[in-house]
Protein backbone atom coordinates (compact mmCIF):
# COMPACT_ATOMS: atom_id res chain seq x y z
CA UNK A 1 0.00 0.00 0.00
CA UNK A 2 1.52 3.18 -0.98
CA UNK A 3 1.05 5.88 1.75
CA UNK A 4 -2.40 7.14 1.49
CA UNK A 5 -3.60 10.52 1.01
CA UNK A 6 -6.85 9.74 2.15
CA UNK A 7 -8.04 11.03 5.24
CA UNK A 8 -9.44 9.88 8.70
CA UNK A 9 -12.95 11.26 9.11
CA UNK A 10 -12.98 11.08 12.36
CA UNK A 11 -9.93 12.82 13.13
CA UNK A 12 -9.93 15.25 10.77
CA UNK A 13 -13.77 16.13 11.20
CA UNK A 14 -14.43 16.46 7.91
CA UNK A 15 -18.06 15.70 6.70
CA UNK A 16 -17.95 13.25 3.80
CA UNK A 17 -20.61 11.29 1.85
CA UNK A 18 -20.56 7.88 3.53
CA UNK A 19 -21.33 4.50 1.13
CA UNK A 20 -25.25 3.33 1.69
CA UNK A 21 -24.42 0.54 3.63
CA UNK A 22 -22.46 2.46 6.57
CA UNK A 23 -23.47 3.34 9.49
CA UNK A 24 -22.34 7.10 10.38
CA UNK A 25 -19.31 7.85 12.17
CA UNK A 26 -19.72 9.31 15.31
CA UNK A 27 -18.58 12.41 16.82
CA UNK A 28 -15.84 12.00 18.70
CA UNK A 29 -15.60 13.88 22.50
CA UNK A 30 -12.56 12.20 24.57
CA UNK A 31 -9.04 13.56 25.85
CA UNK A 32 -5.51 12.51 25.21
CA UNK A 33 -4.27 9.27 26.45
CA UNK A 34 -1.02 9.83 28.47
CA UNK A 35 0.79 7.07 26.48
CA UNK A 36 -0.25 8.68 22.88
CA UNK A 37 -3.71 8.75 21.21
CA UNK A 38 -7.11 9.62 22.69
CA UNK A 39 -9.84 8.15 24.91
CA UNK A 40 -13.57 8.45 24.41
CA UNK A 41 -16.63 6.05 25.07
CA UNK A 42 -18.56 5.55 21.91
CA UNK A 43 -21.08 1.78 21.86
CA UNK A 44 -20.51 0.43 18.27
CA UNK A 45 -24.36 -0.16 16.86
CA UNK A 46 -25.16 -3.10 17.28
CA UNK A 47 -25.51 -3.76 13.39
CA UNK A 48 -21.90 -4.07 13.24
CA UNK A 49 -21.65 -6.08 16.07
CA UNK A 50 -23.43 -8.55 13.87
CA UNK A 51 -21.41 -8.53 10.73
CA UNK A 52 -19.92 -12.22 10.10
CA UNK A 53 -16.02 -12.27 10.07
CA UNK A 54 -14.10 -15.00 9.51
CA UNK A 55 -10.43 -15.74 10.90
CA UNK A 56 -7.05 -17.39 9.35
CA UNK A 57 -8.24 -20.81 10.54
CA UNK A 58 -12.08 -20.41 8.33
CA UNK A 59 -13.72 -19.57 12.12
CA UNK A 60 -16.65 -16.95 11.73
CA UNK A 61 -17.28 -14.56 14.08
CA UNK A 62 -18.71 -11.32 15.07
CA UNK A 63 -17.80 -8.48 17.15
CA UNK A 64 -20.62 -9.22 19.47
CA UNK A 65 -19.05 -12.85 19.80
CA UNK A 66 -16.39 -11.10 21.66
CA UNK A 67 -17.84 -9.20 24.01
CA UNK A 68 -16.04 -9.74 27.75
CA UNK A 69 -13.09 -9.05 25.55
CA UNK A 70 -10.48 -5.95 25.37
CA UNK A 71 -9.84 -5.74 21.67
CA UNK A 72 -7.04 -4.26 19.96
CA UNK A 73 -7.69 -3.81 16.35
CA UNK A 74 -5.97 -2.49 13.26
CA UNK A 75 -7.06 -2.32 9.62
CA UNK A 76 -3.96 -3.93 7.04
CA UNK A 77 -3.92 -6.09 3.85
CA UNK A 78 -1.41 -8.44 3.11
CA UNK A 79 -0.44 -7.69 -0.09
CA UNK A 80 1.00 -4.27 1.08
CA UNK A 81 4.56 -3.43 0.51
CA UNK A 82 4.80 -0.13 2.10
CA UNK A 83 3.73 -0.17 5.82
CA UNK A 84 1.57 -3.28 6.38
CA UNK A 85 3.69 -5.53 6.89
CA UNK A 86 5.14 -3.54 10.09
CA UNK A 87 1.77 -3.31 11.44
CA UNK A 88 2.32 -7.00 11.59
CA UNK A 89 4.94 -6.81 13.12
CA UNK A 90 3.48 -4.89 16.07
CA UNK A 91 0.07 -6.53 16.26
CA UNK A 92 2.48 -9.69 16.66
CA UNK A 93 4.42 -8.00 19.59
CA UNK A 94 0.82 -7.56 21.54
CA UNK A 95 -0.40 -10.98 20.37
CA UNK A 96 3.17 -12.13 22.20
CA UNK A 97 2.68 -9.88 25.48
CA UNK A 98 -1.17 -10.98 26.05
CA UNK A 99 0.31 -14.38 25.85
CA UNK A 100 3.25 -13.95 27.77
CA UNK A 101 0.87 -12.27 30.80
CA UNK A 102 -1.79 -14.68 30.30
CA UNK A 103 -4.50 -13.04 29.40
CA UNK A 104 -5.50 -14.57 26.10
CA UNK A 105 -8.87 -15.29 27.57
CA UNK A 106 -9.75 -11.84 28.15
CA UNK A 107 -7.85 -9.91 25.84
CA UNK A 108 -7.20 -9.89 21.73
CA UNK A 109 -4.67 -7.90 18.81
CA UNK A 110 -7.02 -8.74 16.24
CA UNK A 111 -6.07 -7.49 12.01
CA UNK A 112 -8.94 -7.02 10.29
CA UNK A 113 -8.16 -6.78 6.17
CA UNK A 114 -9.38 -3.51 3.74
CA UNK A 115 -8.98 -5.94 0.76
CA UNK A 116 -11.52 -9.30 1.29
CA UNK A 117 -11.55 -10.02 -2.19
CA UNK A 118 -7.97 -10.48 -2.45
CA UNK A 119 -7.36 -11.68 1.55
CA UNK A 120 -9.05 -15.13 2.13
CA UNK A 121 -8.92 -17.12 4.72
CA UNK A 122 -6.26 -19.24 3.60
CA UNK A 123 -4.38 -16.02 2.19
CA UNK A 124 -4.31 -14.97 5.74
CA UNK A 125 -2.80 -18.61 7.16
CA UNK A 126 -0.10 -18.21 4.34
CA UNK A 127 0.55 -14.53 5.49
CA UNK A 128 0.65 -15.51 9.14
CA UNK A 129 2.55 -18.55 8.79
CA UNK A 130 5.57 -16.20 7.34
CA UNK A 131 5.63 -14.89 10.90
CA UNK A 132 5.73 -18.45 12.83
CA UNK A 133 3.55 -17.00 15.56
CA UNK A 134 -0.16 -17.45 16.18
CA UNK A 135 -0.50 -15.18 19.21
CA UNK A 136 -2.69 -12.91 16.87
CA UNK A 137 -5.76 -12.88 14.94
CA UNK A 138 -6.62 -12.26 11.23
CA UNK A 139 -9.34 -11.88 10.15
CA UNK A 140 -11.54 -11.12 6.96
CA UNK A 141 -15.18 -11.18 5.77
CA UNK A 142 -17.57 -9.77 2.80
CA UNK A 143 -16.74 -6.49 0.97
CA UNK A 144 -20.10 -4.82 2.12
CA UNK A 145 -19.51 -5.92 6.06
CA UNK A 146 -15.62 -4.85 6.12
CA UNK A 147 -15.91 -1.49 4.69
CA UNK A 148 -19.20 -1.19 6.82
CA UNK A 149 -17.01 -1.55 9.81
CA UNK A 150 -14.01 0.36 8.63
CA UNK A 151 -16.11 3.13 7.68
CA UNK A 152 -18.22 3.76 10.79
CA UNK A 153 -14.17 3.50 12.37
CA UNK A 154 -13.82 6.81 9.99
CA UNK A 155 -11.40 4.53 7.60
CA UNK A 156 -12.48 4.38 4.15
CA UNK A 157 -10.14 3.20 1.40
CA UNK A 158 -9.64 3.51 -2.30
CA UNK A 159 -8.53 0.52 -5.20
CA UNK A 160 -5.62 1.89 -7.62
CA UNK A 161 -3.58 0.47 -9.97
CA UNK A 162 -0.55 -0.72 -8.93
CA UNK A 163 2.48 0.12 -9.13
CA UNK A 164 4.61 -1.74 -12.12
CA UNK A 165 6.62 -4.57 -10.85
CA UNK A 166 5.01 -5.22 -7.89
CA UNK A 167 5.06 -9.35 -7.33
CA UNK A 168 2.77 -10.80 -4.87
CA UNK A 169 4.59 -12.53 -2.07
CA UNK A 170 2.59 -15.87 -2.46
CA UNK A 171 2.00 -16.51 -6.04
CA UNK A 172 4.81 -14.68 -7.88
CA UNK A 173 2.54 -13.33 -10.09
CA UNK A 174 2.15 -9.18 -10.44
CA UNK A 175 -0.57 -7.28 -8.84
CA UNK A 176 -2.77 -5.27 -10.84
CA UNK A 177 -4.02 -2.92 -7.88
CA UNK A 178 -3.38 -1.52 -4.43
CA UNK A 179 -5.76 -0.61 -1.75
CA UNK A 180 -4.69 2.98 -0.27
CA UNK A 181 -6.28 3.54 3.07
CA UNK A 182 -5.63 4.89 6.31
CA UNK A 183 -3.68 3.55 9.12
CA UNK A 184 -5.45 3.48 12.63
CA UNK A 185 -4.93 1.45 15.73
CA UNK A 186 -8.31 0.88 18.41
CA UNK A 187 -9.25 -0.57 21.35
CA UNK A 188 -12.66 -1.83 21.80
CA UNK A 189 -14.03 -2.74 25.21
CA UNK A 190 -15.35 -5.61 26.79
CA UNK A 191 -18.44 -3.65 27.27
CA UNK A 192 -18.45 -3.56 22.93
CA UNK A 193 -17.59 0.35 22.91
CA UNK A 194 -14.94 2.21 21.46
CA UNK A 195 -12.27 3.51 23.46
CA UNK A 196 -9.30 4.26 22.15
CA UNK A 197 -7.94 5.43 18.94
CA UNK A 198 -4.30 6.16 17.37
CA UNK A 199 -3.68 7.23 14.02
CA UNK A 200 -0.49 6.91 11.75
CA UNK A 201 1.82 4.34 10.21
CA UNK A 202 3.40 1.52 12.93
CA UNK A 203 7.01 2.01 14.71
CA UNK A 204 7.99 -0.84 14.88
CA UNK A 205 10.22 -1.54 18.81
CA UNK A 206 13.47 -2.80 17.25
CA UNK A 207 13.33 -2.41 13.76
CA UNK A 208 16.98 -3.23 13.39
CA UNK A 209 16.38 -6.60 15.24
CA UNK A 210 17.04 -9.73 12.84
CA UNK A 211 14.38 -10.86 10.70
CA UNK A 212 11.90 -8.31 12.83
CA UNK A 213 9.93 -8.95 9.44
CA UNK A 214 10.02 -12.04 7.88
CA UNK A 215 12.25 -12.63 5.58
CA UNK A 216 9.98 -13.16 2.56
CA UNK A 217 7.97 -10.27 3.34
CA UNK A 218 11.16 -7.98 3.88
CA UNK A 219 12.53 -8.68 0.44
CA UNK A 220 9.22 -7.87 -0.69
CA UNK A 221 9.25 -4.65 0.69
CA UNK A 222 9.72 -1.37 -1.65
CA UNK A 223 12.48 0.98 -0.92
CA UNK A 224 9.81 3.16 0.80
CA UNK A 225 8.94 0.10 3.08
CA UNK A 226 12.71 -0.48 3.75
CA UNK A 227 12.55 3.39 4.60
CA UNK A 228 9.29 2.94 6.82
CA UNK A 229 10.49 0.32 9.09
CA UNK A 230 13.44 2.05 10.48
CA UNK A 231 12.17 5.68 10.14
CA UNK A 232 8.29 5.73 9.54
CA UNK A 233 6.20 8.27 8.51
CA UNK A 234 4.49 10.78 11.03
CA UNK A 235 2.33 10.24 12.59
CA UNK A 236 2.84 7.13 13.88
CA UNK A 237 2.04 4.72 16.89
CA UNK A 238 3.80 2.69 19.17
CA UNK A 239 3.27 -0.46 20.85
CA UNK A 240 3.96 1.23 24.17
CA UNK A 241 1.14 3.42 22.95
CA UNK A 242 -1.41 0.74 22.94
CA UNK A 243 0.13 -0.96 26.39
CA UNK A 244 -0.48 2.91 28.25
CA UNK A 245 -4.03 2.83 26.93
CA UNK A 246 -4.56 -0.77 27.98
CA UNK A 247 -3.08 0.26 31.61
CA UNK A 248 -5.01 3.48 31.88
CA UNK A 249 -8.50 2.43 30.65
CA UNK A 250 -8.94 -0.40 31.61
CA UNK A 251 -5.98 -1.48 34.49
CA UNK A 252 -4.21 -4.34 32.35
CA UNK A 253 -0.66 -4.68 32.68
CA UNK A 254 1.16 -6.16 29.65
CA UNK A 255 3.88 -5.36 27.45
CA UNK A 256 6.97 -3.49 28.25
């Protein structure tokens, strides 16, 4: 995904025609978190708590399925070459840590794809098996019920042609478009409300660190990716970010 130019709706506060299947976005009211980003208590309507989803491993679910739940969620694809992939990287780290502190029963870093047609379920298992870790959750579902969630979540993207030369990771063949979209991180809940939100591309802890992206996915990477991994684009957010907001809303200790 090429850095997108697109904007966040619900940052900017911009008033935009939203597609007939969305739900508004709602106004925003919160203050800043200490850690980075900013807290507010918005419920999620409850006809986007319904929309099926389906997982790596062909499990559907719903976002009402996982209520009793903190969720951490981030929008990706797996097919990008730009910043993606270091989102990964990140939403592995707090997969890791939830494990690590044992809290996998109450607590989830969940991906949730801008491109369905392109990211099947067994897409998703190839991407995630690159990384040897299952600590974290992707997920997919129907073109209609994905951008229905990512637009009420003020992320809307946009399909353009890709760039010439760009091979896809698992088939070797060349892609004929990119998604450009914008790059959020939340937290939903266990009540099923929205409560925290940071915007920007992922900084990655150690980005120096051996094979911190897998090595198949790092020689995909473009020279901006390269770029974006050890110096990424403002804004951006941090793990330590989403651990502050975890410890401040809601009391859990994880991470470093």
């Amino acid at each position: 995904m090429r850095k997108s130019s697109l904007l966040l709706v619900v940052a900017v506060g911009l008033v935009f025609i939203a597609p007939s299947y969305a739900v508004a976005t709602p106004p925003l009211t919160g203050h800043a978190a200490r850690a980075g980003g900013t807290i507010f208590d918005v419920p999620i309507p409850s006809s986007l708590l319904s929309i099926p989803l389906t997982d790596a491993n062909g499990k559907t679910f719903t976002l009402a399925s996982l209520k009793g739940k903190t969720v951490v969620l981030t929008d990706f694809l797996s097919l990008c070459n730009e910043i993606c992939p270091m989102t990964s990287v990140n939403m592995r780290e707090i997969g890791d840590a939830i494990s690590q502190a044992k809290l996998a029963s109450s607590i989830m870093s969940l991906e949730l794809t801008v491109d369905p047609k392109r990211d099947t379920p067994a897409r998703l298992k190839s991407y995630q098996a690159l990384f040897n870790d299952s600590h974290w959750t992707l997920a997919t579902g129907s073109a209609s019920g994905v951008n229905s969630l990512w637009s009420w979540f003020g992320v809307y993207s946009q399909v353009v042609k890709s760039d010439s030369g760009v091979i896809d990771w698992m088939t070797g063949k060349q892609i004929t478009y990119d998604v450009n979209h914008a790059d959020v991180i939340v937290i939903i809940g266990p009540n099923l409300h929205w409560r925290w939100l940071d915007l920007g591309s992922p900084a990655v802890t150690n980005p120096k660190a051996k094979n911190i992206v897998p090595t198949k996915l790092y020689s995909y990477l473009s020279s901006g990716g390269k770029t974006n991994l050890i110096t990424p684009q403002q804004p951006f957010w941090t793990t330590g970010a989403v651990y502050g907001a975890l410890k401040e809303i809601f009391q859990i200790k994880i991470g470093k």
